[in-house]
Protein backbone atom coordinates (compact mmCIF):
# COMPACT_ATOMS: atom_id res chain seq x y z
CA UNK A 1 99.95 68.43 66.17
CA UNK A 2 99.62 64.75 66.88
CA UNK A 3 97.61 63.10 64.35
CA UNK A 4 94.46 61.84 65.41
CA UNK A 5 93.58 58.01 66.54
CA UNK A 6 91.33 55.56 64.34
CA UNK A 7 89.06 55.04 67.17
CA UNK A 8 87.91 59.03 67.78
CA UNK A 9 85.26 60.28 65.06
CA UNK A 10 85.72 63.52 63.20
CA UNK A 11 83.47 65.40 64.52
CA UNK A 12 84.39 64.54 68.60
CA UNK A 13 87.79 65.46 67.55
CA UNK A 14 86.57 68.59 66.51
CA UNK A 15 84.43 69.51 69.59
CA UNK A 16 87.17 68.76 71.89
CA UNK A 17 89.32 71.00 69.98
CA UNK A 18 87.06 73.96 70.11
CA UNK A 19 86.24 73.27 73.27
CA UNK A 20 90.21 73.78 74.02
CA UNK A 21 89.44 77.36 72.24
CA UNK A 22 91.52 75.96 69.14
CA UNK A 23 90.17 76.66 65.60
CA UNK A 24 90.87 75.24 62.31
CA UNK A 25 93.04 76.63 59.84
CA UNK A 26 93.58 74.01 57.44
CA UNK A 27 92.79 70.25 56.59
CA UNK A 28 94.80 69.10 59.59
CA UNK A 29 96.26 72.34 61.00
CA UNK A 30 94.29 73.93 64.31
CA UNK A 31 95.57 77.39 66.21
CA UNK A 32 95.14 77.68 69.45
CA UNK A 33 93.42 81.17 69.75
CA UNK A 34 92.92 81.53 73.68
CA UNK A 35 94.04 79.26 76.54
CA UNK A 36 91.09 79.31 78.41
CA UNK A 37 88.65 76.89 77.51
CA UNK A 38 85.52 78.21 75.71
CA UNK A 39 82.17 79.10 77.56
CA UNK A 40 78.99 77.14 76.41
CA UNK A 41 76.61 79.33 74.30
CA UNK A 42 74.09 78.59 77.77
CA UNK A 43 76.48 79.97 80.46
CA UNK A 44 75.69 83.92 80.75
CA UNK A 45 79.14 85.98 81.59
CA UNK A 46 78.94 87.81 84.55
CA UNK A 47 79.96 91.53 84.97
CA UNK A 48 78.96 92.30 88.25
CA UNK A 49 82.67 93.37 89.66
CA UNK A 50 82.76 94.92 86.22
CA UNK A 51 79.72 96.99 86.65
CA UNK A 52 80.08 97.54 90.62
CA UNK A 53 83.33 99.35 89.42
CA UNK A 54 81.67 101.35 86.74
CA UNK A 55 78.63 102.42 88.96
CA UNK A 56 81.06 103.71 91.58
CA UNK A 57 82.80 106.06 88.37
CA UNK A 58 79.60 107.22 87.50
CA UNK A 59 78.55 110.68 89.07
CA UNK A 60 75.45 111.05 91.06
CA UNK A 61 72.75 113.87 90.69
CA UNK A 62 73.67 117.27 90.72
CA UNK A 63 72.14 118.32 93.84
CA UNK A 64 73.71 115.46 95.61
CA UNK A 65 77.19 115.92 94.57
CA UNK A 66 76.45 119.59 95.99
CA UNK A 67 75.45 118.53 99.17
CA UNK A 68 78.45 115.47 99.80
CA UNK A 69 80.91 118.39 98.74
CA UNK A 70 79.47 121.26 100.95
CA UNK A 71 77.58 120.07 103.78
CA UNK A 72 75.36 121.95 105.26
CA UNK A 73 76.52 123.75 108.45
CA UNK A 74 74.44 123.36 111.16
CA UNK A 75 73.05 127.15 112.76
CA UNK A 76 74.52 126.21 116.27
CA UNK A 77 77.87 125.99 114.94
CA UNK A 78 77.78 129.28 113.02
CA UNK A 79 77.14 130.81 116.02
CA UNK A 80 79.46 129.53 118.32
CA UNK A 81 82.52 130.25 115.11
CA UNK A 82 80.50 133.90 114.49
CA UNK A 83 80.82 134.46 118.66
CA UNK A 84 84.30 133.60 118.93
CA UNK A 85 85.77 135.44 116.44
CA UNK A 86 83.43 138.75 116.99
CA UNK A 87 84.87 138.71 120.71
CA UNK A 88 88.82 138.62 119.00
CA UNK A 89 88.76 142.76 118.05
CA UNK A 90 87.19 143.71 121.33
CA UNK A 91 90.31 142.39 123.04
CA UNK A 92 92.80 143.05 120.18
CA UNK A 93 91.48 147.17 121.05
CA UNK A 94 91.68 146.59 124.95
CA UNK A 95 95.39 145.02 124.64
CA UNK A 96 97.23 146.82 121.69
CA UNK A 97 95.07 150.48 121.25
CA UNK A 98 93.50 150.83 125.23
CA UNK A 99 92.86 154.36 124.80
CA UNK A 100 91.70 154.42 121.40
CA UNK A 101 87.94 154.75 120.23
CA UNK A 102 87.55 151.08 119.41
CA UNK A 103 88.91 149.73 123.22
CA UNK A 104 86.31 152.80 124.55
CA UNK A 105 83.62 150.69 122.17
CA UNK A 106 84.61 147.58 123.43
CA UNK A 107 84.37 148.03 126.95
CA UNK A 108 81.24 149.96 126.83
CA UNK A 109 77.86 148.92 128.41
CA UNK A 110 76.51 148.90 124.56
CA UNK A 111 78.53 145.97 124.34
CA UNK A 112 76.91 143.75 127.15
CA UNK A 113 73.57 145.13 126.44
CA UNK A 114 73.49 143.73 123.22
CA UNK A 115 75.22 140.32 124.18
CA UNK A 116 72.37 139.98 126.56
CA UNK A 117 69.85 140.69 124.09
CA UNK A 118 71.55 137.83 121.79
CA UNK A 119 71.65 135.43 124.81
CA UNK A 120 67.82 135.77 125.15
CA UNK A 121 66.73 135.41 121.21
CA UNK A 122 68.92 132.23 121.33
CA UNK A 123 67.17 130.96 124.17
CA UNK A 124 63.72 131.23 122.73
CA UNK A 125 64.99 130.51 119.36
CA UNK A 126 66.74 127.29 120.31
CA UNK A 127 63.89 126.65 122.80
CA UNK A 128 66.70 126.04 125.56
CA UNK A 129 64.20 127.09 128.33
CA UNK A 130 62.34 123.73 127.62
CA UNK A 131 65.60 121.80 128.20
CA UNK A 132 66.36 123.43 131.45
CA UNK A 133 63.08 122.31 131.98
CA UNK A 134 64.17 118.62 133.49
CA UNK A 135 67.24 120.39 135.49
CA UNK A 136 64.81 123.14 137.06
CA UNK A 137 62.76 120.28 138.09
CA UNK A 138 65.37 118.20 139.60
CA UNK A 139 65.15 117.63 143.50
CA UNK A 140 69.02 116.91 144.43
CA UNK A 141 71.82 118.37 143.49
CA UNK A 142 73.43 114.99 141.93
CA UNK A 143 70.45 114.65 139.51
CA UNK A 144 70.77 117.93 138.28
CA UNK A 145 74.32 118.01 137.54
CA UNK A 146 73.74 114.56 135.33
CA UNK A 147 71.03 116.15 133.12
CA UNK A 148 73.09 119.04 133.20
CA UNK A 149 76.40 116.93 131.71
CA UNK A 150 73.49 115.48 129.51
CA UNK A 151 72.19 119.20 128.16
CA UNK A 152 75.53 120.02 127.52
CA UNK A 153 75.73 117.19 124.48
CA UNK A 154 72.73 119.32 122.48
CA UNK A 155 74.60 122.20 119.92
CA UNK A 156 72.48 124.66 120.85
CA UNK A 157 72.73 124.59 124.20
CA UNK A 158 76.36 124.11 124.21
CA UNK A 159 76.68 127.38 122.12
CA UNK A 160 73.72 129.35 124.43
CA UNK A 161 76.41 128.58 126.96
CA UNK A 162 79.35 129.58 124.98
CA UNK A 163 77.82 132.97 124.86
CA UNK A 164 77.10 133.11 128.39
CA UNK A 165 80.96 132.52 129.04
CA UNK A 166 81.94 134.67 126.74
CA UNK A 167 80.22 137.56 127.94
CA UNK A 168 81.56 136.70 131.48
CA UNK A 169 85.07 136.46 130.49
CA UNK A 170 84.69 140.24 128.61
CA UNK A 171 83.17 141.20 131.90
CA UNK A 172 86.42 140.42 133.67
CA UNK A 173 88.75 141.49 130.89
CA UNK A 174 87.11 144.70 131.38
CA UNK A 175 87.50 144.73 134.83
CA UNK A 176 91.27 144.24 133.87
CA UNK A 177 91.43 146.78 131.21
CA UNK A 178 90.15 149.75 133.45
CA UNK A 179 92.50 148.64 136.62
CA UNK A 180 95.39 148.86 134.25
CA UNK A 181 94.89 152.30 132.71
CA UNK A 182 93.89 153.09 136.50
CA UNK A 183 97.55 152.06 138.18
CA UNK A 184 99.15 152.96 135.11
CA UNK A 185 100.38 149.15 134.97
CA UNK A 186 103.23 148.50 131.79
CA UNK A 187 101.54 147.76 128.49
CA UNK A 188 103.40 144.34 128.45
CA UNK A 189 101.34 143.64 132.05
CA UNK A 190 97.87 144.22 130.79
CA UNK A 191 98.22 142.32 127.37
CA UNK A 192 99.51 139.14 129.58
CA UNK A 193 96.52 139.56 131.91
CA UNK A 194 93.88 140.33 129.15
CA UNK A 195 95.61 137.81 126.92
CA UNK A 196 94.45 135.23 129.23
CA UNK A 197 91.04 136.58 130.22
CA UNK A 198 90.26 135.91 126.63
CA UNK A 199 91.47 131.73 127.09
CA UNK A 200 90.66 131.60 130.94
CA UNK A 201 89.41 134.94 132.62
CA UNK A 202 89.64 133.43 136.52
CA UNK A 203 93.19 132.74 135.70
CA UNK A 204 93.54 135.95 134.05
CA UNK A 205 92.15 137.78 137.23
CA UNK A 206 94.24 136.08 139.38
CA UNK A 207 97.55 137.05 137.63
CA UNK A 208 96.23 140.65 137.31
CA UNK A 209 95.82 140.93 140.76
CA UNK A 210 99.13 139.32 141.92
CA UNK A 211 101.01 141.40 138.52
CA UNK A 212 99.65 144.65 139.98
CA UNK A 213 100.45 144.23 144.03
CA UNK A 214 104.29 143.13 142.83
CA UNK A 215 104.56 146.07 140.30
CA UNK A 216 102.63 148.61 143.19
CA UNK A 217 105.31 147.17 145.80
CA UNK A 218 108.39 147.12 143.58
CA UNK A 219 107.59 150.60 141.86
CA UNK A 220 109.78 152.00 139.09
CA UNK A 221 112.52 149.73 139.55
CA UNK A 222 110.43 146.44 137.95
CA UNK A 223 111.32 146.25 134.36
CA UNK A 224 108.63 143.79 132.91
């Protein structure tokens, strides 16, 4: 440590050195006990980053941790997951077991009547007849396709319709289920056909119809 100069004054020696961050240890000894110079008793330290990272560590409220972790699923899409999967056993009967007590369950009328009954407590439940509303009303064809595209965006019209498909698609799987056992078509035939009724029934139809006529024209000697 350089001694100090004649002209500086003990005590300005001294406040430059703590402001430094130095300390004395001795008569003429001083330690150097940070490198960054010292704050001013005036100057308030500031934590914010400090306490913006704490306060995102800090867990909310019970009931809100509940609902970021489980949201709430909304009633239209329980219904369309609950439709599509109660639809999977009616054709897993018709494909794999078609003369068994289940496939005679699933292609009764019971069936339909009680799709049809679902279809209309949806309706009034998800008041869908008051959207229609706008497309009943519409004069040209054009306009009522738009609000139509437009109805299609609500959830609970989108899974009304869902239901209406589905029940369509059954109807033509069943349809396919009753030709086969009727022309005695191979098993591997009618779980093609009925395999895609269930994704597309026009499609589904279509190769029925075409499987059958080549299988009726080719006889025994087609090995599907």
């Amino acid at each position: 440590m350089t001694a100090m100069k004649s002209h500086e004054t003990p005590n300005s020696f001294r406040s430059q050195m703590r402001a430094v961050g130095a300390r004395p240890v001795g008569n003429a000894t001083w330690a150097f006990t940070r490198f960054a110079p010292r704050r001013d008793r005036g100057e308030r330290k500031s934590y914010s980053g400090v306490q913006d990272w704490f306060s995102s560590l800090k867990p909310v409220s019970r009931h809100s941790t509940r609902a970021a972790a489980v949201p709430l699923v909304p009633p239209e899409a329980l219904v369309f997951d609950v439709l599509t999967v109660s639809v999977m056993p009616l054709y897993a009967a018709m494909m794999f077991a078609p003369r068994s007590k289940a496939a005679k369950a699933a292609t009764s009328d019971v069936v339909f009547l009680l799709g049809s009954l679902l279809y209309v407590v949806l309706m009034a439940q998800y008041g869908v007849v008051e959207l229609l509303a706008p497309f009943l009303r519409a004069k040209s064809a054009s306009v009522g396709l738009g609000l139509l595209a437009s109805l299609m965006q609500n959830g609970q019209a989108c899974s009304v319709s869902w239901l209406h498909l589905l029940l369509v698609d059954l109807f033509q799987a069943r349809f396919v289920y009753f030709d086969c056992l009727t022309k005695g078509l191979p098993s591997a035939l009618r779980v093609a056909s009925l395999g895609l009724c269930f994704m597309v029934a026009p499609i589904g139809v279509l190769f029925h119809v075409i499987a059958s006529a080549i299988y009726a024209k080719l006889g025994p000697n087609w090995r599907v």
